[in-house]
Protein backbone atom coordinates (compact mmCIF):
# COMPACT_ATOMS: atom_id res chain seq x y z
CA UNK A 1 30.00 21.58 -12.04
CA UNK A 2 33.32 20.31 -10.46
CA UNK A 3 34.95 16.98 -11.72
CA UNK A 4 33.29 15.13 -8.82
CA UNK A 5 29.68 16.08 -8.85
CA UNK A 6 30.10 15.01 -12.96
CA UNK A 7 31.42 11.83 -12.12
CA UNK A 8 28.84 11.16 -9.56
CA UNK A 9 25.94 12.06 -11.88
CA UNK A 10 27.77 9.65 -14.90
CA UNK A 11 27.01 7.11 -12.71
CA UNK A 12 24.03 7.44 -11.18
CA UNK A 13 22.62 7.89 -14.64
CA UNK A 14 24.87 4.54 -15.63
CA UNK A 15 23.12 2.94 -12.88
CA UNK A 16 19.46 4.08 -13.54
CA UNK A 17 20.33 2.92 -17.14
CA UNK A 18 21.44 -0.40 -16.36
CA UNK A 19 18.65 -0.84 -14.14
CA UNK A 20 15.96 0.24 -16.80
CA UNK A 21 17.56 -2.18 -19.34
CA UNK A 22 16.96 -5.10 -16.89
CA UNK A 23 14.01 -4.16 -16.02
CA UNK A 24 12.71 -4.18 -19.87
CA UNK A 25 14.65 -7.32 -20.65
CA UNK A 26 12.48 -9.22 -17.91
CA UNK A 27 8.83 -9.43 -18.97
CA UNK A 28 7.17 -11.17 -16.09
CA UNK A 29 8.79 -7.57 -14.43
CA UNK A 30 8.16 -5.04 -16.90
CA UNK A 31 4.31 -6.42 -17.46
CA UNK A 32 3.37 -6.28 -14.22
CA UNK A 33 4.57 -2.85 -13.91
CA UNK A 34 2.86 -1.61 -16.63
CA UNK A 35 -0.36 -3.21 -16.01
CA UNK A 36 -0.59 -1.81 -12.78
CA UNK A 37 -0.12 1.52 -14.52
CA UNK A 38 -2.95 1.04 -16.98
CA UNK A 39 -5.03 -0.28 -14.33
CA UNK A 40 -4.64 2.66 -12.11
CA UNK A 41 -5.08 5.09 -15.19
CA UNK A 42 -8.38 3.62 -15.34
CA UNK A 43 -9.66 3.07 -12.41
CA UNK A 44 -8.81 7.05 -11.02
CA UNK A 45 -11.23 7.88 -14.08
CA UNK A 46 -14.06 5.43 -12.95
CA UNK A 47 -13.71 6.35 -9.56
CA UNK A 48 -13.98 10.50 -10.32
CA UNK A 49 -17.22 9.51 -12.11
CA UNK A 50 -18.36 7.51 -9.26
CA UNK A 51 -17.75 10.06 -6.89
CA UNK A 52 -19.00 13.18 -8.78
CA UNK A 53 -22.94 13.01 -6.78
CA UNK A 54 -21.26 12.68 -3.37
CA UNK A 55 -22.45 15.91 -1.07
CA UNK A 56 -22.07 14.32 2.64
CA UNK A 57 -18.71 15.19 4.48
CA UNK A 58 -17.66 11.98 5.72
CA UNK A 59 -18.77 10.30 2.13
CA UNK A 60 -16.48 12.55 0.26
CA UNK A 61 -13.73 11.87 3.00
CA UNK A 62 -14.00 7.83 2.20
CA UNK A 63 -13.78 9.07 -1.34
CA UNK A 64 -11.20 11.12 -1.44
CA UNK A 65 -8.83 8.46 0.35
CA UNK A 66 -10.34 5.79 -2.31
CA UNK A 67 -9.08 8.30 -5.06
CA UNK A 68 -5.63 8.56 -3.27
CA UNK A 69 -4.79 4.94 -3.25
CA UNK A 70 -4.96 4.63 -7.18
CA UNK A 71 -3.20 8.30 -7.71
CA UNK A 72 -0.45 6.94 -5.31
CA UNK A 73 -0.16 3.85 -7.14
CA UNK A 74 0.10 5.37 -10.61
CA UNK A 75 3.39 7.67 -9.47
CA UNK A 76 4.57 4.75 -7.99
CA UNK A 77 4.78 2.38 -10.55
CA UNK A 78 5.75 4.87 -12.88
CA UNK A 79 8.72 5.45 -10.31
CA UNK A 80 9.34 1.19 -10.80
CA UNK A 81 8.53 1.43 -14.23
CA UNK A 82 11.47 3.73 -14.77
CA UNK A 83 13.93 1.78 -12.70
CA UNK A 84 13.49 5.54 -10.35
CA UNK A 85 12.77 3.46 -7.24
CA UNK A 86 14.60 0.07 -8.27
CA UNK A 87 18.29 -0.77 -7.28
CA UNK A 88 20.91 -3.38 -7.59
CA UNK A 89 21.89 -4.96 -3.98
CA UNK A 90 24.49 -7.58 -3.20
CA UNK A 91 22.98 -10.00 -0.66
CA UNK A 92 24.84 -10.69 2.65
CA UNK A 93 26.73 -13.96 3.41
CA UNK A 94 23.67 -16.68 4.61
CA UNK A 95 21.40 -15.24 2.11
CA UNK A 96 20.08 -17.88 -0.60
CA UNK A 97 21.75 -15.45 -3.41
CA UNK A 98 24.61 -14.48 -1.28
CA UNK A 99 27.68 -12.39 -3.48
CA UNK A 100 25.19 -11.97 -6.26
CA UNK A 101 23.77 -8.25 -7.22
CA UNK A 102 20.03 -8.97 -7.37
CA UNK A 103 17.23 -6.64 -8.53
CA UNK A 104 15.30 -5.12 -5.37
CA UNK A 105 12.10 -3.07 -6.59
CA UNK A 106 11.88 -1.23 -3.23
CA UNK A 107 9.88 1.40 -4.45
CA UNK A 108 6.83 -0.59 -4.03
CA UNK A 109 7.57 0.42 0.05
CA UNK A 110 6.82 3.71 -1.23
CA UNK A 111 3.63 2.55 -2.89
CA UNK A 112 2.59 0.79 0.08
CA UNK A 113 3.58 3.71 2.77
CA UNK A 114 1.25 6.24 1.24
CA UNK A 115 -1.96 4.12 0.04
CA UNK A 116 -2.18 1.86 2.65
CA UNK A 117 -3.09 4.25 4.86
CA UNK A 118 -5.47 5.67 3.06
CA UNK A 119 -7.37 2.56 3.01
CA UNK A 120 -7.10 1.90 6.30
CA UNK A 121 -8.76 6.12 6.84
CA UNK A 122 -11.21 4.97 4.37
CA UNK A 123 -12.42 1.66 6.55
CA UNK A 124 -11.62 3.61 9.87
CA UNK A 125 -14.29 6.27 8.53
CA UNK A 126 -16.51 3.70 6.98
CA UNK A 127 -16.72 1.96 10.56
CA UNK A 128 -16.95 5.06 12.27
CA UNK A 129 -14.34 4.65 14.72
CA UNK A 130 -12.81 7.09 16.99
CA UNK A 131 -9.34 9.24 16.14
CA UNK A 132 -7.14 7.57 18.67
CA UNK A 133 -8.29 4.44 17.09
CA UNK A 134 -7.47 5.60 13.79
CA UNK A 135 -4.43 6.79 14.22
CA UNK A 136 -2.98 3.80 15.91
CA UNK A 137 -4.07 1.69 12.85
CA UNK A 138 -2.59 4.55 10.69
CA UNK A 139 1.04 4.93 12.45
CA UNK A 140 1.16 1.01 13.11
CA UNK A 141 0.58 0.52 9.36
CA UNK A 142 3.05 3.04 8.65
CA UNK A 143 5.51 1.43 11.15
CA UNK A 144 4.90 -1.84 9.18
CA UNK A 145 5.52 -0.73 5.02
CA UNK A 146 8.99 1.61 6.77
CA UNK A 147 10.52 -1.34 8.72
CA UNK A 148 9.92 -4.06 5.77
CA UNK A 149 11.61 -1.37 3.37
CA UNK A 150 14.19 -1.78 6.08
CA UNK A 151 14.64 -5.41 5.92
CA UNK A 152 14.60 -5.20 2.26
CA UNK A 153 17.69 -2.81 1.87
CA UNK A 154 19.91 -4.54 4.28
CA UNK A 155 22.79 -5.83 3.08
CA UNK A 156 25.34 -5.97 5.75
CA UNK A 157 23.55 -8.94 7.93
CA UNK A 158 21.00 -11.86 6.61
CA UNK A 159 20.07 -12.10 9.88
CA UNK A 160 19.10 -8.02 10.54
CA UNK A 161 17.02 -8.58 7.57
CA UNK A 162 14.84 -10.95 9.39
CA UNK A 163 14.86 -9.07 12.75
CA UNK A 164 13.61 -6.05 10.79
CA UNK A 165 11.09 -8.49 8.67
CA UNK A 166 9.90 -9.28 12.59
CA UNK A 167 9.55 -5.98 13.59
CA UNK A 168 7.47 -5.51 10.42
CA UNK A 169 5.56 -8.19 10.91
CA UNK A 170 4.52 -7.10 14.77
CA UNK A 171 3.20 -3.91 13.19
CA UNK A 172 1.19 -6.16 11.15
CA UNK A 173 -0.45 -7.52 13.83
CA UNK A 174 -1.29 -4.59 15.30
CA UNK A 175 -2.91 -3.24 12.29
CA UNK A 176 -4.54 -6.76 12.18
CA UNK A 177 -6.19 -6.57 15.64
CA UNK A 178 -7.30 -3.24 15.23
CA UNK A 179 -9.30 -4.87 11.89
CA UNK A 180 -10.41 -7.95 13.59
CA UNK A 181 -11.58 -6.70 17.37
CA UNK A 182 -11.89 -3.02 17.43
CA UNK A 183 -13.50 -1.87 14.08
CA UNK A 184 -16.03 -4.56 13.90
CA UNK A 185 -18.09 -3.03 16.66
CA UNK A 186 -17.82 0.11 15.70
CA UNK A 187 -19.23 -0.64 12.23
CA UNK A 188 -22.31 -2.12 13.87
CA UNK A 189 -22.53 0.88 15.77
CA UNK A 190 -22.63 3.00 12.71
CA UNK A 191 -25.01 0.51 10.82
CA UNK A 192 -22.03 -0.50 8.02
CA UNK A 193 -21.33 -3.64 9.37
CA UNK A 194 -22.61 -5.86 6.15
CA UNK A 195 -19.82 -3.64 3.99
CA UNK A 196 -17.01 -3.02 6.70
CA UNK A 197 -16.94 -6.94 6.88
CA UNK A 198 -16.77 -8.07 3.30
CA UNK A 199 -13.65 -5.17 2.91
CA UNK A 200 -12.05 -6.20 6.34
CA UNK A 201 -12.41 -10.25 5.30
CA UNK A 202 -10.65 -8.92 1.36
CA UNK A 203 -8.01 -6.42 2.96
CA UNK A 204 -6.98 -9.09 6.20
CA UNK A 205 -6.75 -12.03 3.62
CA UNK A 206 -4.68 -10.30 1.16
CA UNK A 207 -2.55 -8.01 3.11
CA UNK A 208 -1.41 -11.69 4.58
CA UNK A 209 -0.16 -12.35 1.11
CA UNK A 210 2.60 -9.80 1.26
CA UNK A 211 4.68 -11.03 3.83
CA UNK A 212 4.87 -14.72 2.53
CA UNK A 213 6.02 -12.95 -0.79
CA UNK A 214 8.54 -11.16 0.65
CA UNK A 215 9.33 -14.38 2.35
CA UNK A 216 9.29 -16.77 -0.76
CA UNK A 217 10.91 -13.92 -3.10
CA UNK A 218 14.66 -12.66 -3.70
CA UNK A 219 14.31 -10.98 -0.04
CA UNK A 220 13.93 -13.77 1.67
CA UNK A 221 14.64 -17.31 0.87
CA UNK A 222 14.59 -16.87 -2.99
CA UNK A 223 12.18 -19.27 -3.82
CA UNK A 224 10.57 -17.30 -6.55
CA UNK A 225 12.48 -14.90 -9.51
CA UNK A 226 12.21 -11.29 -9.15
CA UNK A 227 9.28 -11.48 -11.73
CA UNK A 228 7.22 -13.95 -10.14
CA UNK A 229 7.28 -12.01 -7.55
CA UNK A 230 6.79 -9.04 -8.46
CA UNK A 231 3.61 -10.30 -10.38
CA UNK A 232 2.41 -11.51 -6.89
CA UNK A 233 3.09 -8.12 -5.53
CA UNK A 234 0.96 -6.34 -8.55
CA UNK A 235 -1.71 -8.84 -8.26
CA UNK A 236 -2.19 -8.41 -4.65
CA UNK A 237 -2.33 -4.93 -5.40
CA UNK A 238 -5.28 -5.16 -7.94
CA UNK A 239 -7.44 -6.99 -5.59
CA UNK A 240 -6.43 -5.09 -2.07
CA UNK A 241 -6.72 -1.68 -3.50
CA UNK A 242 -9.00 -1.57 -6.62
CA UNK A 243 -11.02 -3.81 -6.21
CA UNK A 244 -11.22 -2.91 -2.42
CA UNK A 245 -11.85 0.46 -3.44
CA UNK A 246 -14.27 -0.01 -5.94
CA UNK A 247 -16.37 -1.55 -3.67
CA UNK A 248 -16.30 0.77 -1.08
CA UNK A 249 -17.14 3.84 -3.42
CA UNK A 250 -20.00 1.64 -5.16
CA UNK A 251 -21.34 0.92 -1.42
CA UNK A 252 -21.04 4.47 -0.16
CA UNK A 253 -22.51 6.25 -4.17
CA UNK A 254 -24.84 4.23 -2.88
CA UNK A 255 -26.11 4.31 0.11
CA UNK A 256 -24.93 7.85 1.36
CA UNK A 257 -26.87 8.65 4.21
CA UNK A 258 -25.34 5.87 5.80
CA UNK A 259 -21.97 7.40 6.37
CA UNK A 260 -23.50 11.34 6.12
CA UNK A 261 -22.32 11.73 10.07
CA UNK A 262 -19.19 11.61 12.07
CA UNK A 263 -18.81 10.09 15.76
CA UNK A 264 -15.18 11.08 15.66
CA UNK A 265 -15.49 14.80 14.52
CA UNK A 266 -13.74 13.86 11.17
CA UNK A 267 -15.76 15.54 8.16
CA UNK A 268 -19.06 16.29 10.04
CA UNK A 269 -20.33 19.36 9.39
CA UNK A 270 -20.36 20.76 12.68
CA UNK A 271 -21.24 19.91 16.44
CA UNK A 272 -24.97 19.02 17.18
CA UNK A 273 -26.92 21.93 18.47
CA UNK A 274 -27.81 21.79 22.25
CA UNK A 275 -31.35 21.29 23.16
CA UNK A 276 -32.96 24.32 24.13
């Protein structure tokens, strides 16, 4: 190992260091980690139970995203938890906290990049829906969690942090409209209507909670500390993806033949024979 590389890994290993020993010596930060972690640990053991009796292909489909979101979760708050996926940034000139090196957890973009589409496959197959459908909430969801990681980690302009917070935002509303106008019908198509609208009234009302954290919190106008924030970004969390997915598990253990077909081709067992 040349002089270089050694010095380089010295202090990226300073670095993670420094950045584990803040997060422990903030508790608001460290708890919500951490219960997030425990959380998870539990619920991807309730939800294998749950899902042991499922047979149907598109049932085990909604289940196997469900059991995604907390698996996802769990490696990415251990990431957090490690100070992995957490970094020091200075803030630009403009900024509230300009000059100042504050905290950013943006490994939670990570969290929300890989499980939020899941539920969003989950709902998409609950509702029936077709794949073009699907896939524009999918890569418009996507868009949104890559684009607000974006407008976290900028440090060169205040102001490119809110264009890219924008951007973000716009994907939002796609994903939102494809909740609120398109899936709706589909769902009372398929007959899972009741369910698809108690999970799209708890995923549209929550998911709206992330933005105005990131608005309120170090990232945008500093309103709240790094650990109130980050609680509000756990606790959002608990409800939008546990407690979503709980529900949608305990709907579809129970009531099955309800989502045993496929309109979109997506974990039915096979075309419908022609009539002879």
């Amino acid at each position: 190992m040349t002089a270089a590389s050694t010095t380089a890994t010295t202090v990226l290993q300073a670095t993670q260091s420094d950045v584990l020993q803040e997060i422990q010596s903030n508790f608001l930060l460290n708890s919500s980690l951490w219960v997030n972690i425990a959380l998870a640990g539990v619920v991807i053991l309730l939800f294998i139970a749950m899902g042991r009796d499922i047979e149907s292909p598109r049932a085990k489909l909604i289940w196997v995203a469900t059991m995604l979101v907390p698996l996802v979760s769990i490696s990415s708050y251990a990431g957090l938890a490690s100070g992995l996926t957490v970094g020091f940034l200075q803030m630009p000139p403009g900024h509230a906290l300009a000059g100042q090196e504050v905290l950013s957890p943006w490994g939670r973009y990570l969290t929300w990049t890989f499980s939020t589409p899941m539920i969003l496959l989950a709902l998409g197959l609950l509702a029936d829906t077709d794949i073009a459908s699907l896939f524009t909430a999918i890569t418009m969801d996507i868009g949104m969690c890559v684009t607000g990681l974006a407008a976290a980690l900028i440090t060169s302009s205040h102001l490119l942090r809110w264009v890219f917070y924008g951007i973000s935002c716009a994907f939002f509303l796609a994903v939102l409209y494809v909740l609120l106008v398109q899936w709706p019908a589909d769902a009372e198509a398929a007959g899972t209507s009741e369910i698809f609208g108690t999970l799209k009234i708890l995923t549209v009302v929550l998911w709206l909670g992330y933005p105005i954290l990131w608005a309120l919190g170090s990232e945008g106008v500093a309103l709240l500390s790094v650990g109130v924030t980050s609680w509000g970004y756990s606790g959002l969390d608990i409800l939008a993806k546990y407690v979503f997915a709980f529900l949608l598990l305990r709907w579809v253990a129970a009531n099955e033949g309800a989502v045993s077909g496929s309109g979109m081709g997506i974990g039915s067992s096979g075309a419908a024979p022609a009539d002879d």
